[in-house]
C-alpha atoms as a PDB file:
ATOM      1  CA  UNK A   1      72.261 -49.942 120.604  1.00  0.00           C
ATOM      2  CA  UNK A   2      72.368 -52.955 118.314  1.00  0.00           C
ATOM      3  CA  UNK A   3      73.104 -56.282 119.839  1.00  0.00           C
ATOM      4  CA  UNK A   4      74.502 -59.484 117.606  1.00  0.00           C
ATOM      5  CA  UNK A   5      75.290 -62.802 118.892  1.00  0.00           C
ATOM      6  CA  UNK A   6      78.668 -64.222 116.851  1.00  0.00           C
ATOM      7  CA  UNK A   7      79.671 -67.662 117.565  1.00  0.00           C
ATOM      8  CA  UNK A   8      83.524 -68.866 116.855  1.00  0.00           C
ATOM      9  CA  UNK A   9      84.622 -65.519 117.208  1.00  0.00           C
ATOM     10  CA  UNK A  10      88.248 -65.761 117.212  1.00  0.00           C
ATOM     11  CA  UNK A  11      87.789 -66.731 113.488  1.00  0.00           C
ATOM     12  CA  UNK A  12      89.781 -64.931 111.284  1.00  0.00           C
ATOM     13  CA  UNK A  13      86.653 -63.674 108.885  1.00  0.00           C
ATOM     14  CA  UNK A  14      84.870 -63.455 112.439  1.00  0.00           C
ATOM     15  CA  UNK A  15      86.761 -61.069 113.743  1.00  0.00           C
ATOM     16  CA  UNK A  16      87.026 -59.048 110.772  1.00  0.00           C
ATOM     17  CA  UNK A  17      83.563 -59.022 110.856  1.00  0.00           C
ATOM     18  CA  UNK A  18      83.036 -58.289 114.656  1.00  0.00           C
ATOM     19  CA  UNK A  19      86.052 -55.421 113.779  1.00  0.00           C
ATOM     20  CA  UNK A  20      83.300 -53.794 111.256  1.00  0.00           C
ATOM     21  CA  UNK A  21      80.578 -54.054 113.801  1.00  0.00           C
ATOM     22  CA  UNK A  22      82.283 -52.324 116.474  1.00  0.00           C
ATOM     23  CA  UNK A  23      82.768 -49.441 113.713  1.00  0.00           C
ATOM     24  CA  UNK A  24      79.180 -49.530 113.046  1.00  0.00           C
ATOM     25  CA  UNK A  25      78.297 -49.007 116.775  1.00  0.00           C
ATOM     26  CA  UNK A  26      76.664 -52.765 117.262  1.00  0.00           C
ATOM     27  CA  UNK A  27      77.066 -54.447 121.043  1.00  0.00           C
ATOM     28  CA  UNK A  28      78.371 -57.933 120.467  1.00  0.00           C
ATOM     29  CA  UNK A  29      78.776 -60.921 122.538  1.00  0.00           C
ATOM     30  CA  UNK A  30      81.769 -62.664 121.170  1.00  0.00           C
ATOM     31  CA  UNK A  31      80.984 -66.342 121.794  1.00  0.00           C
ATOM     32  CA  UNK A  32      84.297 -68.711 122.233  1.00  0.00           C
ATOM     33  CA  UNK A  33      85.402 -71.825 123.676  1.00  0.00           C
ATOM     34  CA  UNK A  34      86.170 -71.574 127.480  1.00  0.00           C
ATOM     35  CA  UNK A  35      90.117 -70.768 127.744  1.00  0.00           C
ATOM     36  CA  UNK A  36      90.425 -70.218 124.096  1.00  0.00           C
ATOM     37  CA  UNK A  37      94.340 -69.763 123.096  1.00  0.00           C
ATOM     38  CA  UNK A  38      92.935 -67.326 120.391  1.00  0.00           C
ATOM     39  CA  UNK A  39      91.120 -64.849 122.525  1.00  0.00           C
ATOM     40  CA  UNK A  40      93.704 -62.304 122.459  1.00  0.00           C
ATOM     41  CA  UNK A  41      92.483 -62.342 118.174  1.00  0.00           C
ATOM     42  CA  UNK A  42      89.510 -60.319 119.492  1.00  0.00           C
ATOM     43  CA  UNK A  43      89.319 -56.556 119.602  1.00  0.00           C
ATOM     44  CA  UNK A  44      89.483 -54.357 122.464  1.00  0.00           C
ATOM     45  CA  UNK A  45      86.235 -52.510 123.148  1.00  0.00           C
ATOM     46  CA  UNK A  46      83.556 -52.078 125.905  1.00  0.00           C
ATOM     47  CA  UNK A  47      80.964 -52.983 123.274  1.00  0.00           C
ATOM     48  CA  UNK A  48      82.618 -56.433 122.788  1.00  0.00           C
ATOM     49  CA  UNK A  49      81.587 -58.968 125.810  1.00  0.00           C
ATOM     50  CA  UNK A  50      82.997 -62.791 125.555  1.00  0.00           C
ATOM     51  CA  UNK A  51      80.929 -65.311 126.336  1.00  0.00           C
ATOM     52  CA  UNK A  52      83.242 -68.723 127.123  1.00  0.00           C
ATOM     53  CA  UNK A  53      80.963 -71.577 125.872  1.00  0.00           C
ATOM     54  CA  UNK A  54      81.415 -74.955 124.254  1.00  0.00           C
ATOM     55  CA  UNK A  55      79.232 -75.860 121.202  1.00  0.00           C
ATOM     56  CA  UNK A  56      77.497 -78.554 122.664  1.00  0.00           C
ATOM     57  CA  UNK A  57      76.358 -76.124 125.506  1.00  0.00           C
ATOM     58  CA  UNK A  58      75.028 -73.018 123.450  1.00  0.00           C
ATOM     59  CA  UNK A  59      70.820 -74.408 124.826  1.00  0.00           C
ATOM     60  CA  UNK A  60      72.404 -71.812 127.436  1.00  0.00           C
ATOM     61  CA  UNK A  61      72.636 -68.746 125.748  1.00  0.00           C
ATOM     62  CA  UNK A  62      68.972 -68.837 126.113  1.00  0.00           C
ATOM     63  CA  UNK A  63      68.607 -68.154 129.587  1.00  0.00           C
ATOM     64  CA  UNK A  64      71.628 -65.790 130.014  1.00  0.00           C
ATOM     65  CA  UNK A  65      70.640 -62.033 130.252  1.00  0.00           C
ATOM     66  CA  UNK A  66      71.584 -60.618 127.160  1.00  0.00           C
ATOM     67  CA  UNK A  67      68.446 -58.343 126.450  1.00  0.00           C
ATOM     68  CA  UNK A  68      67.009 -58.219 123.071  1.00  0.00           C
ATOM     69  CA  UNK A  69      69.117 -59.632 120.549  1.00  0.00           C
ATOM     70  CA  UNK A  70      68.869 -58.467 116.777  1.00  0.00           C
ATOM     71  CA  UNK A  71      71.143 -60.799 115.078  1.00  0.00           C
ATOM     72  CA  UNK A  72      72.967 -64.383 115.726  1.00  0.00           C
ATOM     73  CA  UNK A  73      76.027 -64.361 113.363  1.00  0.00           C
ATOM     74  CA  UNK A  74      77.433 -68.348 112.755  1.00  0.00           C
ATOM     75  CA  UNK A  75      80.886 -69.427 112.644  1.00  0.00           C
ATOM     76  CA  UNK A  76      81.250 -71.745 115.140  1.00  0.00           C
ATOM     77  CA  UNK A  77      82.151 -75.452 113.096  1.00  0.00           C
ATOM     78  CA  UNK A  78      84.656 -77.753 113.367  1.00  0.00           C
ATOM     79  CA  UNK A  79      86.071 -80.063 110.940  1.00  0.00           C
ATOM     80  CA  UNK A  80      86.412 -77.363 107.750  1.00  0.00           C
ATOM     81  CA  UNK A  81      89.639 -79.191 106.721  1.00  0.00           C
ATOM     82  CA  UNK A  82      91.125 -82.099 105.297  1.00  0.00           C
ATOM     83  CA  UNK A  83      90.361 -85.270 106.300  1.00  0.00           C
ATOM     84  CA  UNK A  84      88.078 -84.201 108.969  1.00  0.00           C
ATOM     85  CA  UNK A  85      85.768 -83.130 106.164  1.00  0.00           C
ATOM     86  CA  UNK A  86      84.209 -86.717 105.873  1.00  0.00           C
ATOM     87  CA  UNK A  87      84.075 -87.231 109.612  1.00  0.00           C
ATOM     88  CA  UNK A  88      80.283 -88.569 110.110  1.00  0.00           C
ATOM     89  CA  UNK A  89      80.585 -88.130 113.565  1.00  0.00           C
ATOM     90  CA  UNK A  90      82.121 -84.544 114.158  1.00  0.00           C
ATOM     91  CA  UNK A  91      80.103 -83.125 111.820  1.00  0.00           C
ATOM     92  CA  UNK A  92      76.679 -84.423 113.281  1.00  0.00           C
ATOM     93  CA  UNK A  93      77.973 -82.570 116.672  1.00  0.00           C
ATOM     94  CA  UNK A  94      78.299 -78.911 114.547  1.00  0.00           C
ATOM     95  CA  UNK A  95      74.747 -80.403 113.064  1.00  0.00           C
ATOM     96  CA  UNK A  96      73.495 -80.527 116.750  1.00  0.00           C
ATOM     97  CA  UNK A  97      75.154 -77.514 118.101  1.00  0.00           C
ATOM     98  CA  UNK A  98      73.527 -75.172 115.119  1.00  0.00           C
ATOM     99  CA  UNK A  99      70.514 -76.656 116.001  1.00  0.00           C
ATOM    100  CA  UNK A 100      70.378 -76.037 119.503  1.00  0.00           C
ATOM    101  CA  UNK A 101      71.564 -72.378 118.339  1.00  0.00           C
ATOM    102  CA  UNK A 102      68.935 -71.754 115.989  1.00  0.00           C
ATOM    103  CA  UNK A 103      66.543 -73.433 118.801  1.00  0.00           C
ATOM    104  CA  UNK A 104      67.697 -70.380 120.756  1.00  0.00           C
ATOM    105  CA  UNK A 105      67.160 -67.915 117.966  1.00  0.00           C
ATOM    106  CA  UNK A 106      63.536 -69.127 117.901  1.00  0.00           C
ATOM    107  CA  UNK A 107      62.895 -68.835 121.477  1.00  0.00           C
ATOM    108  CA  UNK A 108      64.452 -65.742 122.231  1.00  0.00           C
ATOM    109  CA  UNK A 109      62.647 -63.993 119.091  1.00  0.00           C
ATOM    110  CA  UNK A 110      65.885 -62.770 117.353  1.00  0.00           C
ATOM    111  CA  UNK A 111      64.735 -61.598 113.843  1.00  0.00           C
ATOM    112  CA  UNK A 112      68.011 -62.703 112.044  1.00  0.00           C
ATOM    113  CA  UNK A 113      70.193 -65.622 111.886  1.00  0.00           C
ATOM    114  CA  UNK A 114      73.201 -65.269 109.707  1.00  0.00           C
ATOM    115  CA  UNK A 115      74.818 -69.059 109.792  1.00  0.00           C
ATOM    116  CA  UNK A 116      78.024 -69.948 107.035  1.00  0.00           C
ATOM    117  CA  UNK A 117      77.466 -72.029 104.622  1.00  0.00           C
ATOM    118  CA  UNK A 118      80.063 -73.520 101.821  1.00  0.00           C
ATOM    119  CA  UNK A 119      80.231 -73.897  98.540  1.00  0.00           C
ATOM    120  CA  UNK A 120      80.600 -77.690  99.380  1.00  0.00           C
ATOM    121  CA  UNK A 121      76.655 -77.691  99.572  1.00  0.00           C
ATOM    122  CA  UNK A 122      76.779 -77.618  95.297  1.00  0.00           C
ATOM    123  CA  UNK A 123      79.310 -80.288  95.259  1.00  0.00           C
ATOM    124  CA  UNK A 124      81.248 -81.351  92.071  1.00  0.00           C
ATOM    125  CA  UNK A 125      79.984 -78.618  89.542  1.00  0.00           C
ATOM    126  CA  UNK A 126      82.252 -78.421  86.588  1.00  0.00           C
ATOM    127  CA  UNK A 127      82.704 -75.226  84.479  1.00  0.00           C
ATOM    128  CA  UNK A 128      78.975 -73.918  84.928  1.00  0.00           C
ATOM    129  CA  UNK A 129      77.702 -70.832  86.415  1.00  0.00           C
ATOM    130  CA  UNK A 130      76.579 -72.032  90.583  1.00  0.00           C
ATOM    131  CA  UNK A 131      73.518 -69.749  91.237  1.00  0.00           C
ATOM    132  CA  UNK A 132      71.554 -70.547  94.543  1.00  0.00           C
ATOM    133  CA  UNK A 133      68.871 -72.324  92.908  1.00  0.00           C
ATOM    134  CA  UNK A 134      71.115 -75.038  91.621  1.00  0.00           C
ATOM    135  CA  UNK A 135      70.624 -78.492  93.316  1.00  0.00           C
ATOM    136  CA  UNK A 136      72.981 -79.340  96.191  1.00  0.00           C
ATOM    137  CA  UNK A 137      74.558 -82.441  95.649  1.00  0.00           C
ATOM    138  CA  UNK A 138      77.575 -82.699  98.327  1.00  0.00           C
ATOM    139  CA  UNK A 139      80.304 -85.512  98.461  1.00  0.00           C
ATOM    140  CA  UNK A 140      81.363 -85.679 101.598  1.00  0.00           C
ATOM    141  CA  UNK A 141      79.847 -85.513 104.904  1.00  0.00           C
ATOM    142  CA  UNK A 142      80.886 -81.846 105.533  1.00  0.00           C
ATOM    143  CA  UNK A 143      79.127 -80.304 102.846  1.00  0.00           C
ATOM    144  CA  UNK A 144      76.220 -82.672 103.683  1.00  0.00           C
ATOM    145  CA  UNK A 145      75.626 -81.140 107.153  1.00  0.00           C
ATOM    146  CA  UNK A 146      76.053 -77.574 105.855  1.00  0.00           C
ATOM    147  CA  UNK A 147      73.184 -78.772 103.110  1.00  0.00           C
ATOM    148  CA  UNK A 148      71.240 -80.317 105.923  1.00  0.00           C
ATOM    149  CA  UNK A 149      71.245 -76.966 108.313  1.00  0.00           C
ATOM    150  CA  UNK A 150      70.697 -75.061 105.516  1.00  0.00           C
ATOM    151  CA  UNK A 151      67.053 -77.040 104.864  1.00  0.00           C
ATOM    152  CA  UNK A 152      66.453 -77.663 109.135  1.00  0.00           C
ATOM    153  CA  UNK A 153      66.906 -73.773 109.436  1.00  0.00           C
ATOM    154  CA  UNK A 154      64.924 -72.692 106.384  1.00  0.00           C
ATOM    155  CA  UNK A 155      61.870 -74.987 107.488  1.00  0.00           C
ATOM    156  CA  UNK A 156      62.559 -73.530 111.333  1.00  0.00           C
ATOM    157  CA  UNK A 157      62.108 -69.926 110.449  1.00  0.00           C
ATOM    158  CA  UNK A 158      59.252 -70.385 108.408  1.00  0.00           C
ATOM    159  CA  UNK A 159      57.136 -72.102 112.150  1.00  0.00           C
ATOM    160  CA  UNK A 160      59.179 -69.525 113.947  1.00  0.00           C
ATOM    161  CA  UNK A 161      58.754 -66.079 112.107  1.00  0.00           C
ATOM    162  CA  UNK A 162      62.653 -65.006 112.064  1.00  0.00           C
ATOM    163  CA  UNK A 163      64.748 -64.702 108.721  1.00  0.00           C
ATOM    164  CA  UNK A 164      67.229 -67.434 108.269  1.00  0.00           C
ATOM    165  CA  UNK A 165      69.982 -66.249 105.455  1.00  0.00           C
ATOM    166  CA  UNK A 166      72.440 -68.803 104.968  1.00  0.00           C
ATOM    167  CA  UNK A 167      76.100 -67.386 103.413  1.00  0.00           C
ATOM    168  CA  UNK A 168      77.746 -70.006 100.852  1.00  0.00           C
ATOM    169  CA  UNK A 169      80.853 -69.195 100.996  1.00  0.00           C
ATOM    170  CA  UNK A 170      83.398 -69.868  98.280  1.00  0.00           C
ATOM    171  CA  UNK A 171      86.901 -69.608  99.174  1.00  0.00           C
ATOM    172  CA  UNK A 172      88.324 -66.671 101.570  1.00  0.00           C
ATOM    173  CA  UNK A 173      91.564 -65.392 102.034  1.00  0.00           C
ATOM    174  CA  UNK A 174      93.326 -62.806 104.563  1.00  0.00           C
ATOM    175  CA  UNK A 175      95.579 -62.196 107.026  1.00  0.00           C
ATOM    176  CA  UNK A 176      94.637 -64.698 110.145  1.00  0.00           C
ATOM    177  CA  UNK A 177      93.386 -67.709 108.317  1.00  0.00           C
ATOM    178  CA  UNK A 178      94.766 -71.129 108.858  1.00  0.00           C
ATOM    179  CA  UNK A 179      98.590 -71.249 108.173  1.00  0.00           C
ATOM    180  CA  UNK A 180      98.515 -74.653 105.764  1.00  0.00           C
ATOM    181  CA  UNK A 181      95.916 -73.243 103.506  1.00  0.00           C
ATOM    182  CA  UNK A 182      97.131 -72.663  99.630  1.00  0.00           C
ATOM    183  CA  UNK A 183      97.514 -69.019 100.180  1.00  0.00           C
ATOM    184  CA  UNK A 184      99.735 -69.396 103.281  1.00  0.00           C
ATOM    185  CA  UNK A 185     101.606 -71.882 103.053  1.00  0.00           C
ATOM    186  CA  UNK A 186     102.395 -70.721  99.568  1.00  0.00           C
ATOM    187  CA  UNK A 187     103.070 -67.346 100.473  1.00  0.00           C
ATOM    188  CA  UNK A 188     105.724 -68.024 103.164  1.00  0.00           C
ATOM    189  CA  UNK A 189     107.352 -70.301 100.317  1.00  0.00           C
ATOM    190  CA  UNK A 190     107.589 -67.268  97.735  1.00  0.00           C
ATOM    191  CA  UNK A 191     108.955 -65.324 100.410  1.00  0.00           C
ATOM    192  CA  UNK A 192     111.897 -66.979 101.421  1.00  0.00           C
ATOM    193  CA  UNK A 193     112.310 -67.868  97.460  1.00  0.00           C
ATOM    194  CA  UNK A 194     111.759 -71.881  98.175  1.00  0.00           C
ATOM    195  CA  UNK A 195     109.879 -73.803  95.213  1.00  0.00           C
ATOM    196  CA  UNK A 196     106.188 -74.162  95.870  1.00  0.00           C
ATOM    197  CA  UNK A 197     104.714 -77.507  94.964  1.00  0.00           C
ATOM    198  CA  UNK A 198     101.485 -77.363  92.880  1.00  0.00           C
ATOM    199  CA  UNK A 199      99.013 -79.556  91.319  1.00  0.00           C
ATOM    200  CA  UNK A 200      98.266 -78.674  87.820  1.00  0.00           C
ATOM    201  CA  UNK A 201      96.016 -75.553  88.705  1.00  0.00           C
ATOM    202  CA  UNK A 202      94.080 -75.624  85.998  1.00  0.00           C
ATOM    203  CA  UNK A 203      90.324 -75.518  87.578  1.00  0.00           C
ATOM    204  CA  UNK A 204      88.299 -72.635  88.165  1.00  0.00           C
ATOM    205  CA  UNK A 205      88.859 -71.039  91.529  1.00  0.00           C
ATOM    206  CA  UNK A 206      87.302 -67.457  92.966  1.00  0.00           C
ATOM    207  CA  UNK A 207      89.030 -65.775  95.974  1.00  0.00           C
ATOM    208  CA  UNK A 208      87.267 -63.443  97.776  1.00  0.00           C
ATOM    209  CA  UNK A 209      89.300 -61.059 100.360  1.00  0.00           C
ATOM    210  CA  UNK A 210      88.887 -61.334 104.415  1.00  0.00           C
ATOM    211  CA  UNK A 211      87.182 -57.621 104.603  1.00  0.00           C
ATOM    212  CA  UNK A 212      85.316 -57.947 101.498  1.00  0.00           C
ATOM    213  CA  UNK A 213      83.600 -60.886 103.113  1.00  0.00           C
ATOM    214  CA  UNK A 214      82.779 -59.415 106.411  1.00  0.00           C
ATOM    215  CA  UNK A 215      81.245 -56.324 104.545  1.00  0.00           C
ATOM    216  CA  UNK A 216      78.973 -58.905 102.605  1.00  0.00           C
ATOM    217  CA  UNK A 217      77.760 -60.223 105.565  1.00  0.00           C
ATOM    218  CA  UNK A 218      76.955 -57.049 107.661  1.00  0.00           C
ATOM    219  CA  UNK A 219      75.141 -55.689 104.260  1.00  0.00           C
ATOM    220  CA  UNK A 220      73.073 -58.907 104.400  1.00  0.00           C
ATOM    221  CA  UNK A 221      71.581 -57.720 108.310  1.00  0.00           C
ATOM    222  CA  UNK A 222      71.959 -54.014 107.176  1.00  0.00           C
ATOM    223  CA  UNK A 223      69.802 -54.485 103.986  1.00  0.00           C
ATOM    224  CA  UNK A 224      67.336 -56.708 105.967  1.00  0.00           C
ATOM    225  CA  UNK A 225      67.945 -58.879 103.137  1.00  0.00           C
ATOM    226  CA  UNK A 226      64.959 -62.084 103.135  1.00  0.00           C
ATOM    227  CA  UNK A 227      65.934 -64.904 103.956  1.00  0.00           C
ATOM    228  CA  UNK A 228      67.450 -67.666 101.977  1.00  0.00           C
ATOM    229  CA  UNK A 229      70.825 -68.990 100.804  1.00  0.00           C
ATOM    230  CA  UNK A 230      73.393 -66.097  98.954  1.00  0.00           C
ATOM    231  CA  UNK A 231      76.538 -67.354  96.883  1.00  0.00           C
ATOM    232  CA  UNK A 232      79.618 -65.255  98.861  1.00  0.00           C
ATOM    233  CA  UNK A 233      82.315 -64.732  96.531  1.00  0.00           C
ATOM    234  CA  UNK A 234      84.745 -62.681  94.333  1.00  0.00           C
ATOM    235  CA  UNK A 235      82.399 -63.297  90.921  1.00  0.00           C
ATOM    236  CA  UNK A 236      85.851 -63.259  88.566  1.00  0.00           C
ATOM    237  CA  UNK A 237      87.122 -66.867  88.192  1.00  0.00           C
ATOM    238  CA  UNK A 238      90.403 -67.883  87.010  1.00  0.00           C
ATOM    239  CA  UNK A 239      92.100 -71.096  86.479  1.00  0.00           C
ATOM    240  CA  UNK A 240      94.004 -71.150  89.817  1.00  0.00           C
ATOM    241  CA  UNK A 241      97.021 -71.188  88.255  1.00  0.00           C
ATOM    242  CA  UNK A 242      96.732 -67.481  87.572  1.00  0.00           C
ATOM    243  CA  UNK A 243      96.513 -66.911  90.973  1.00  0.00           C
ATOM    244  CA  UNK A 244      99.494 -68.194  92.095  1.00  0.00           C
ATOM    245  CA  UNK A 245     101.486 -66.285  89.018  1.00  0.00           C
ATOM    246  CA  UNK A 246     100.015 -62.996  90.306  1.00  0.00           C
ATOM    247  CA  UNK A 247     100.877 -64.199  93.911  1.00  0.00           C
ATOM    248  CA  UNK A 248     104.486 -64.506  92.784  1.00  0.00           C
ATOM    249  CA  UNK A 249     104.643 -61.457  91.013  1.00  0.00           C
ATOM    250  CA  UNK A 250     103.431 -59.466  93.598  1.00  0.00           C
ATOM    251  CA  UNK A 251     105.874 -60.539  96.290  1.00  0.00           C
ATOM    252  CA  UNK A 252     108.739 -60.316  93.365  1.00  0.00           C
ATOM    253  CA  UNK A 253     109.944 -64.109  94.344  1.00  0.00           C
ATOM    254  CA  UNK A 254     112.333 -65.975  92.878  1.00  0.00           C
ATOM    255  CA  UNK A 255     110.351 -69.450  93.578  1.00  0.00           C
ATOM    256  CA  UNK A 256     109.633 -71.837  91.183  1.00  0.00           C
ATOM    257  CA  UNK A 257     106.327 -72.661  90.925  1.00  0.00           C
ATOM    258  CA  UNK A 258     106.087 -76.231  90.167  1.00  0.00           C
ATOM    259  CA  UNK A 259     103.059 -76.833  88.773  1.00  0.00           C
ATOM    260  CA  UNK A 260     101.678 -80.395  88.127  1.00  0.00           C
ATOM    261  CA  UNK A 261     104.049 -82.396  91.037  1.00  0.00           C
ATOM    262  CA  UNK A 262     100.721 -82.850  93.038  1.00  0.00           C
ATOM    263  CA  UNK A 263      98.380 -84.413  91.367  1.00  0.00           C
ATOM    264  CA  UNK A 264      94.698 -83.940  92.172  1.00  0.00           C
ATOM    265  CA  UNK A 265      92.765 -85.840  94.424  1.00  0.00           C
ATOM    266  CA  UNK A 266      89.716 -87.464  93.619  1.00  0.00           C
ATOM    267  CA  UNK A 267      87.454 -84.907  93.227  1.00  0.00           C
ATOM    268  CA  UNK A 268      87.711 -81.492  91.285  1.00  0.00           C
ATOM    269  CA  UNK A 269      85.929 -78.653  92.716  1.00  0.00           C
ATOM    270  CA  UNK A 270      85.486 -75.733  90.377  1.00  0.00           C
ATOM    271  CA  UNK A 271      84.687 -72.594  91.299  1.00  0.00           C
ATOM    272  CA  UNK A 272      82.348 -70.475  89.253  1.00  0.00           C
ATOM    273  CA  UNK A 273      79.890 -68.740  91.358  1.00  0.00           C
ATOM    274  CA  UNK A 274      77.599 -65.957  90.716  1.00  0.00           C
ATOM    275  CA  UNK A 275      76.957 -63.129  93.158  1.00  0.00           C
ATOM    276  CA  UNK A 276      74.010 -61.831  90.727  1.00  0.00           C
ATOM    277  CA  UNK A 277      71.452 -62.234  94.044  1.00  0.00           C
ATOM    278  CA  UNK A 278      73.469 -60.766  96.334  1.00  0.00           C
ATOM    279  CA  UNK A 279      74.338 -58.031  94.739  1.00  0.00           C
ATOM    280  CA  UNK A 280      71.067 -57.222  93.807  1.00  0.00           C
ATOM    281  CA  UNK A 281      69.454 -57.400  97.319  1.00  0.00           C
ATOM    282  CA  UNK A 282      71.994 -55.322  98.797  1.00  0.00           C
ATOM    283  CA  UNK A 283      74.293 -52.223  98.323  1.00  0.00           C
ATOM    284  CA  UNK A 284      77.360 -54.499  98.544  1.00  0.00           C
ATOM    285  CA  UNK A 285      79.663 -55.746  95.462  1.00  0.00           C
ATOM    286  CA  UNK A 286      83.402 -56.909  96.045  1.00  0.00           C
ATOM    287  CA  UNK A 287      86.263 -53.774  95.903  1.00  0.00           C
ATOM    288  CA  UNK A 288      89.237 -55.496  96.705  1.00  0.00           C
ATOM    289  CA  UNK A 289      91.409 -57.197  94.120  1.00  0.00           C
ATOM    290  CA  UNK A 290      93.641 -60.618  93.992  1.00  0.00           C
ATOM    291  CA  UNK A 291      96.630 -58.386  93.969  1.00  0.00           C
ATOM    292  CA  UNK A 292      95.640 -56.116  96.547  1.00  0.00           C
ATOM    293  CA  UNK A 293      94.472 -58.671  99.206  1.00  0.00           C
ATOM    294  CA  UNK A 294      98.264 -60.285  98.411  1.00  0.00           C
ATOM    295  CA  UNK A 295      99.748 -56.990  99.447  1.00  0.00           C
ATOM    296  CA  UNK A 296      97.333 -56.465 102.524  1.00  0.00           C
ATOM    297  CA  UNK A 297      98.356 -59.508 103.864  1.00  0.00           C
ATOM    298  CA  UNK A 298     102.033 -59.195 103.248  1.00  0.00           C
ATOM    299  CA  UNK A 299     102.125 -55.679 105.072  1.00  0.00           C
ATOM    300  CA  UNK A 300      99.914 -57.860 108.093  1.00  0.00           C
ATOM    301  CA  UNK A 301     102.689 -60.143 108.217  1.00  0.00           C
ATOM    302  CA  UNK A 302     105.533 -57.399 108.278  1.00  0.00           C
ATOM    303  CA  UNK A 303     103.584 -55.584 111.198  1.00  0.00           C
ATOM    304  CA  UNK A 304     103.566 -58.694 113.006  1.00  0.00           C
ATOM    305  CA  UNK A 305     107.340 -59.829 112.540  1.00  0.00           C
ATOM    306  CA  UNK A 306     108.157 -55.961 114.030  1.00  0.00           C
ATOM    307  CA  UNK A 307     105.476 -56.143 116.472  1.00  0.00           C
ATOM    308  CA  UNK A 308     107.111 -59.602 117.911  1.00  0.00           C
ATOM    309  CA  UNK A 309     110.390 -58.087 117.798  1.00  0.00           C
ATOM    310  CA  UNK A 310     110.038 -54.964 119.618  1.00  0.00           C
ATOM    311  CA  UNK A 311     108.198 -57.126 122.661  1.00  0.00           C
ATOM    312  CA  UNK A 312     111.271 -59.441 121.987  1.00  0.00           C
ATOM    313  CA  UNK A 313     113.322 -56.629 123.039  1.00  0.00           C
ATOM    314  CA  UNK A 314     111.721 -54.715 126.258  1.00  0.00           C
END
C-alpha cells in the first residue's frame, strides 16, 4: 500500500485531499498540532493514522517508524491571512519548519514532496497571462518565504535525488475554508438577504473549487509529474465582480451588493493564471464550475445546520 505524509491536515483543501486518497487506497499519516480543536475535520478510516506534532518539531518524523514513505504532501503554514501576511517573524518559523520537513524528505529517501505554494510568489502582475516561468517578485513577507522555499527546495532535491513540485495556488474555495474569507462571509450575507459590502470588484480573479484542487494535486504524484513549480487554478478569469453576481443569483438573494463602499487597499492583485503546464503533464483539467461549487457548498451548509439540530435534539 501507498504511504503519504500530509502536514496541516485538518485543512479544509487537506482533507479533501486526504478524503481522495483514502478512495484511492493510499495509507496516510495525517500530521496535526497536538490537541488540535479541528481533528474531528479528519475522516474516519484505519488507513488514516494522526500524528500530533508542532511545526517546529517535524526533525522528528524522521526517526518515527513509518516505513517507506512515497509522498510528503505540505500544508502546514501559518500566517495565510491578513495582517499576519507581512509578519517577518512568523513566517521565517513556517520557513524553518518546511525546511526541517524537506530535511526529512531527503533523509528518509521519499521520492516526492508536494509543498503549497501561492500565487503571492508572482506578486503585483496586472492583466497579463502568470505562467511559471514569470519572475517572482512578492510584496510582502508571506509571499517572500513561499518564493524562498520554493528556490531552498528546488536546489535541495537536485543534491538529494527526490522530485520537489511546488503547487501555486491561486485562490480556493469550498465548504470548510476560513469563515471571513470573501466567499463566506459573503455567502452567509446573501443568505439571510443583508447587503454585502464590496470594493469595486473590478480586477481579475480565478476561483478554483475545494475538490477540483485536491484532484490536481493527487494527479501531480499520480502522473509522477517532474518536479518544478505548477500554476493551480480555475484558468477562466473574471472581473470579480461577476462572481459575486453569479453568487447572488444562485442563492436567489435579495442582498444588495454594494459595490465600491470598500475601497482597495494598496496593492491590486490580479488574477490571470494559466494552467497550460499542468494540464499538459497530467490527465487533470478543472470540471467544476463557479455556479456549481456555490451550490455544493450551500447543500454542505444545509447538511450541517440539520446535522447540528438532530444532535441538538437526542
Amino acid at each position: 500500500m501507498r504511504k503519504v505524509i500530509v502536514t496541516g491536515a485538518t485543512s479544509y483543501i487537506a482533507a479533501a485531499l486526504i478524503r481522495l486518497l483514502l478512495e484511492e487506497n493510499y495509507f496516510i499519516y495525517a500530521v496535526i498540532r497536538p490537541s488540535s480543536a479541528n481533528q474531528d475535520k479528519l475522516p474516519q478510516s484505519s488507513n488514516l493514522s494522526v500524528i500530533e506534532l508542532d511545526m517546529d518539531c517535524y526533525s522528528e518524523l524522521g526517526a518515527m517508524d513509518l516505513g517507506g514513505i512515497d509522498a510528503v504532501y505540505h500544508f502546514a503554514w501559518e500566517g495565510v491571512r491578513g495582517g499576519c501576511r507581512t509578519d517577518n517573524l512568523l513566517q521565517s518559523r513556517n520557513m524553518e519548519s518546511t525546511k526541517q520537513l524537506l530535511d526529512v524528505a531527503c533523509r528518509r529517501k521519499i521520492p516526492y514532496f508536494i509543498g503549497m505554494g501561492s500565487q503571492a510568489e508572482y506578486g503585483i502582475t496586472g492583466r497579463q497571462l502568470i505562467t511559471e516561468d514569470m519572475p517572482l517578485n512578492p510584496v510582502d513577507a508571506y509571499g517572500a518565504a513561499k518564493k524562498y522555499i520554493y528556490q531552498y527546495g528546488t536546489a535541495l532535491a537536485s543534491r538529494c535525488g527526490f522530485t520537489f513540485i511546488w503547487a501555486r495556488i491561486f485562490s480556493a474555495y469550498g465548504y470548510g475554508e476560513h469563515p471571513d474569507t470573501l466567499i463566506m462571509s459573503s455567502m452567509r450575507k446573501m443568505m439571510c438577504g443583508k447587503d454585502v459590502e464590496l470594493s469595486p470588484c473590478e480586477h481579475l480573479w480565478d476561483y478554483l473549487y475545494r475538490d477540483d484542487l485536491a484532484q490536481a494535486l493527487y494527479h501531480l504524484l499520480k502522473c509522477q509529474s517532474p518536479g518544478g513549480a505548477y500554476n493551480i487554478s480555475y484558468g477562466c478569469p473574471h472581473p470579480l465582480k461577476h462572481y459575486m453576481e453569479q453568487m447572488k443569483k444562485v442563492l436567489n438573494s435579495n442582498s444588495r451588493l454594494l459595490f465600491g463602499v470598500i475601497p482597495y487597499g494598496q496593492h491590486i492583485v490580479q488574477m490571470n493564471p494559466s494552467i497550460a503546464k499542468i494540464c499538459s503533464i497530467t490527465t487533470w483539467s478543472p470540471e467544476t464550475d463557479f455556479e456549481t461549487g456555490i451550490r455544493r457548498i450551500y447543500k454542505d451548509m444545509e447538511n450541517e445546520k440539520d446535522k447540528h439540530l438532530s444532535t441538538n435534539l437526542q
